[in-house]
Protein backbone atom coordinates (compact mmCIF):
# COMPACT_ATOMS: atom_id res chain seq x y z
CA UNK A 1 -96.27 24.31 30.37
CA UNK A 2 -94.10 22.30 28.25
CA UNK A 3 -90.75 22.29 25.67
CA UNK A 4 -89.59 20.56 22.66
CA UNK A 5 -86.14 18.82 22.56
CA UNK A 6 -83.67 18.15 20.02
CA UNK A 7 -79.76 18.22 19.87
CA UNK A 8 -77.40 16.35 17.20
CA UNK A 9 -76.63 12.61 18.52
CA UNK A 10 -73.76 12.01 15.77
CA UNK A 11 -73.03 9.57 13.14
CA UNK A 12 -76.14 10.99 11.27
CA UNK A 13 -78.71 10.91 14.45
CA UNK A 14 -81.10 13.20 16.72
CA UNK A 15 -82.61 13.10 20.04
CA UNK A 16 -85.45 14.66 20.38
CA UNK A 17 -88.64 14.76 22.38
CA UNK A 18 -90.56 16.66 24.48
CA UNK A 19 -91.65 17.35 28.71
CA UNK A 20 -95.08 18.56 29.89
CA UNK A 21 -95.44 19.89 33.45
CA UNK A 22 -98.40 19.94 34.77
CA UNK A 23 -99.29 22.47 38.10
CA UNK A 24 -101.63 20.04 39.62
CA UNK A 25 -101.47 16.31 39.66
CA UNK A 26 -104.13 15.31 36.47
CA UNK A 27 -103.91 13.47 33.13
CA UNK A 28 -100.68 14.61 31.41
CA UNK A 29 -99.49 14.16 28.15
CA UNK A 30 -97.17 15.38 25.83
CA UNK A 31 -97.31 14.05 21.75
CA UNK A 32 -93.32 14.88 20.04
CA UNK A 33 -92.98 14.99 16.33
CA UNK A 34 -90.16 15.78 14.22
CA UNK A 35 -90.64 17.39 11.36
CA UNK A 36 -87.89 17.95 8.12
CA UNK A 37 -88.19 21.31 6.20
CA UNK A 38 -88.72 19.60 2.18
CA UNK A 39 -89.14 22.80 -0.62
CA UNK A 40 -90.27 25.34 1.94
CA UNK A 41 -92.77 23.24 3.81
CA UNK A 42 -92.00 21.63 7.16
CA UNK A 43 -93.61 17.56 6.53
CA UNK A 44 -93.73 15.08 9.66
CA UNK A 45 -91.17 12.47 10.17
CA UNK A 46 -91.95 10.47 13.03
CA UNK A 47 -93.56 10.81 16.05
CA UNK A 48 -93.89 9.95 19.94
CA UNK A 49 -96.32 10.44 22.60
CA UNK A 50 -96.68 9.51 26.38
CA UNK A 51 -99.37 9.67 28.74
CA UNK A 52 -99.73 10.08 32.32
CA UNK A 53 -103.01 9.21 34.02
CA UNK A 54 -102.20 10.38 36.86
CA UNK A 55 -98.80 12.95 37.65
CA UNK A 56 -97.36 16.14 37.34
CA UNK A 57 -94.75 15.48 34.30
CA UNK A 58 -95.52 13.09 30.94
CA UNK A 59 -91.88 12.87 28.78
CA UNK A 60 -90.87 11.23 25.89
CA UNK A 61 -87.25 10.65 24.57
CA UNK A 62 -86.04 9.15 21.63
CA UNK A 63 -83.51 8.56 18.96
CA UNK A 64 -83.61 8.69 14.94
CA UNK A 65 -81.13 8.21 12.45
CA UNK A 66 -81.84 11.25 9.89
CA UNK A 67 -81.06 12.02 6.39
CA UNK A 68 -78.03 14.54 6.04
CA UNK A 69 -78.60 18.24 4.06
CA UNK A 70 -81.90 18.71 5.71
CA UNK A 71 -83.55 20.94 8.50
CA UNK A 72 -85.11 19.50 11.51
CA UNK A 73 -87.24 20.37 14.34
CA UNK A 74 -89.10 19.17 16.42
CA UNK A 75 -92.73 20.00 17.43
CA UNK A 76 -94.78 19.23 20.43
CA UNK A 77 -98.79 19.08 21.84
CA UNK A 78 -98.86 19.67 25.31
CA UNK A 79 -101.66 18.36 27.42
CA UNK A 80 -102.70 19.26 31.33
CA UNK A 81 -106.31 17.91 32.07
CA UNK A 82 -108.20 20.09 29.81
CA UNK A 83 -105.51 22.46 29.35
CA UNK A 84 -103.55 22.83 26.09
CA UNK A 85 -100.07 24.09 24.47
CA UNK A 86 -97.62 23.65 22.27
CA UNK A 87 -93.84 24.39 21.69
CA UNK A 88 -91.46 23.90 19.00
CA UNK A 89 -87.40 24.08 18.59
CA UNK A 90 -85.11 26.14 16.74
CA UNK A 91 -84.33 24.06 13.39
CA UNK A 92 -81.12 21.91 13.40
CA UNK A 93 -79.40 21.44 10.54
CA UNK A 94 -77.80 17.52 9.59
């Protein structure tokens, strides 16, 4: 299972990323990207990703100064062994 992360920082900046749990201990991984909504279509703005060779969580956490007047969210690919999801947030607006 897994979630995607992102909350207002201030002074123009979001954290964001992303947590996969795993139920067994295997290869983990989760891959975060934030995406802004531009004329309808949501286009990638950066991205993350961590890997776990050998655990039961993989996380990522970062920072980004954004642009203001934009929707954000923030996307994630969650990975447990051979066992995939994926999870987005609710779009915050900067």
């Amino acid at each position: 299972s897994g979630r995607s992360i992102i909350n207002d920082s201030g002074a123009g900046k979001i954290g964001w990323g992303g947590v996969t749990n795993a139920a067994r201990t295997c290869k983990v991984s989760v891959n975060a990207i934030v995406e802004r909504l531009e004329n309808g279509s949501w286009t990638r703005v950066t991205s993350a990703s961590n890997t776990v060779a050998s655990g039961l969580v993989a996380t990522v956490s970062k920072t980004t100064l954004v642009g203001s007047g934009y929707y954000y969210r923030v996307r994630c690919q969650h990975y447990a062994a051979t066992d995939y999801s994926s999870s987005f947030t609710n779009a915050l607006y900067m």
